[in-house]
C-alpha atoms as a PDB file:
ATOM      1  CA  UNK A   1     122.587-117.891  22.093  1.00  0.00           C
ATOM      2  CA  UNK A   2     121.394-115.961  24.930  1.00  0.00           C
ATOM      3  CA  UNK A   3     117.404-114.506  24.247  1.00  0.00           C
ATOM      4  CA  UNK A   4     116.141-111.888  26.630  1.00  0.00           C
ATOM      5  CA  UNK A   5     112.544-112.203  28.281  1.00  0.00           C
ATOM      6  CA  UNK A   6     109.833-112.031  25.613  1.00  0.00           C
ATOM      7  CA  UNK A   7     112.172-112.497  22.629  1.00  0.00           C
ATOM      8  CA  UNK A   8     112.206-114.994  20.503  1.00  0.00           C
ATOM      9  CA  UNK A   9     114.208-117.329  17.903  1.00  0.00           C
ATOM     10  CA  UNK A  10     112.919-118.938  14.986  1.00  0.00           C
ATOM     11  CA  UNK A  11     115.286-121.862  13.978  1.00  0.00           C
ATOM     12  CA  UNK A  12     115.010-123.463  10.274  1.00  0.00           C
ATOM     13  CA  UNK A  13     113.433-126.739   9.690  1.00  0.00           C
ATOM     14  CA  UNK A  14     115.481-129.841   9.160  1.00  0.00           C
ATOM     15  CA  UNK A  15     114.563-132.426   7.224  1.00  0.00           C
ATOM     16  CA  UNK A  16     116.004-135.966   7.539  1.00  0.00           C
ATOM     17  CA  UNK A  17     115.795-139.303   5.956  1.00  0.00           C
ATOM     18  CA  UNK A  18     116.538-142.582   7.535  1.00  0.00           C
ATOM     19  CA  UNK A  19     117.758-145.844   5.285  1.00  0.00           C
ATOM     20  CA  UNK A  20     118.069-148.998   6.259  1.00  0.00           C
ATOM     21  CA  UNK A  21     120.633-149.962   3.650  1.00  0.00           C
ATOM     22  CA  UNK A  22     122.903-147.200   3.924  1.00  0.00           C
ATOM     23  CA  UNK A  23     123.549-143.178   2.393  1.00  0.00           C
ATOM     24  CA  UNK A  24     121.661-144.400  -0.627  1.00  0.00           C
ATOM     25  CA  UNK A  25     118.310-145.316   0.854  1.00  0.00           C
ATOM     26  CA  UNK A  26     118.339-141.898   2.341  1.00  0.00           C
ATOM     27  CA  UNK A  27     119.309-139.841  -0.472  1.00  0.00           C
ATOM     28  CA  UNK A  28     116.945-141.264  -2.726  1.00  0.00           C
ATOM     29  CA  UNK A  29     113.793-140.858  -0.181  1.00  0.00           C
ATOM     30  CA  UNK A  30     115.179-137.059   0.219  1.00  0.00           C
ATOM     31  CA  UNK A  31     115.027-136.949  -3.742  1.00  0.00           C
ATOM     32  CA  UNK A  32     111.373-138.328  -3.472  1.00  0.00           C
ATOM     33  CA  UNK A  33     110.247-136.226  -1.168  1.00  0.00           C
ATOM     34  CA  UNK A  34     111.709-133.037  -2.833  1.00  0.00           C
ATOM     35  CA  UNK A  35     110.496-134.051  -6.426  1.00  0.00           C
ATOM     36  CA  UNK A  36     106.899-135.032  -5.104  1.00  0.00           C
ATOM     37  CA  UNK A  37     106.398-131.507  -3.702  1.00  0.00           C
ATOM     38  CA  UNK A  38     104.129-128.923  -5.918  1.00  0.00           C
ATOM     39  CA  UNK A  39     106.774-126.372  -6.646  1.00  0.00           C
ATOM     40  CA  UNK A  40     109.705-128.603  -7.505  1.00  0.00           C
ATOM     41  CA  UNK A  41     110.127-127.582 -11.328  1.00  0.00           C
ATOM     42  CA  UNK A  42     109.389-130.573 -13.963  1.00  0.00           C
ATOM     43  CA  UNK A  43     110.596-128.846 -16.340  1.00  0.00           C
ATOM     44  CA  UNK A  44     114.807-129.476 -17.681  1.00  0.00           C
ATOM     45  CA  UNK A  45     116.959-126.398 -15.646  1.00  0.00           C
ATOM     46  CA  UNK A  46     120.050-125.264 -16.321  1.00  0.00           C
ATOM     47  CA  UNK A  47     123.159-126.605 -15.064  1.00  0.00           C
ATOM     48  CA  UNK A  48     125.979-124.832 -13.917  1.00  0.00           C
ATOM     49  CA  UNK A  49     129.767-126.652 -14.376  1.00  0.00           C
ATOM     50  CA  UNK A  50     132.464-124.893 -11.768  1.00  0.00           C
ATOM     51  CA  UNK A  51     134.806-125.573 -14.011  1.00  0.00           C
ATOM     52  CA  UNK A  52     137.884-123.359 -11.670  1.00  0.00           C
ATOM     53  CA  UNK A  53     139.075-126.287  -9.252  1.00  0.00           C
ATOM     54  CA  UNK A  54     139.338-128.315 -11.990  1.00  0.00           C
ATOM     55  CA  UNK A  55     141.322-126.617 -14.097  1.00  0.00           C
ATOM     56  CA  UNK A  56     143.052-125.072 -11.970  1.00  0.00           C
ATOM     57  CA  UNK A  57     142.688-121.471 -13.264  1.00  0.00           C
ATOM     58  CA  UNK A  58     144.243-122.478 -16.737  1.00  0.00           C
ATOM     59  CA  UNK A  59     141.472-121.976 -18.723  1.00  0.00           C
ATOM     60  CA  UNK A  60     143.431-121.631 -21.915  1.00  0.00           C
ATOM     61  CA  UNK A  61     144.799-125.254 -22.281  1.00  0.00           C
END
């Protein structure tokens, strides 16, 4: 990316985890942190199931 004099780029914030045991150390401090913030909803949501690899488009069987 090439910015001319004066311009500017905003890039989006990364968020990382470290874990000394492995993937699941990580993941679950990620979780933490996301649930522990003040908009993260408490309340059940919805789920939705891609059901189309699965099935492979034969939805009737």
């Amino acid at each position: 990316m090439s910015l001319a004099p004066g311009d500017a780029y905003e890039t989006p914030w990364v968020y990382y985890a470290y874990g000394s045991t492995g993937l699941d150390e990580a993941s679950g401090r990620i979780h933490a942190w996301l649930r522990s913030l003040p908009l993260h909803p408490t309340r059940p949501r919805r789920v939705l199931v891609n059901t189309w690899e699965a099935a492979y488009f034969d939805h009737d069987h």
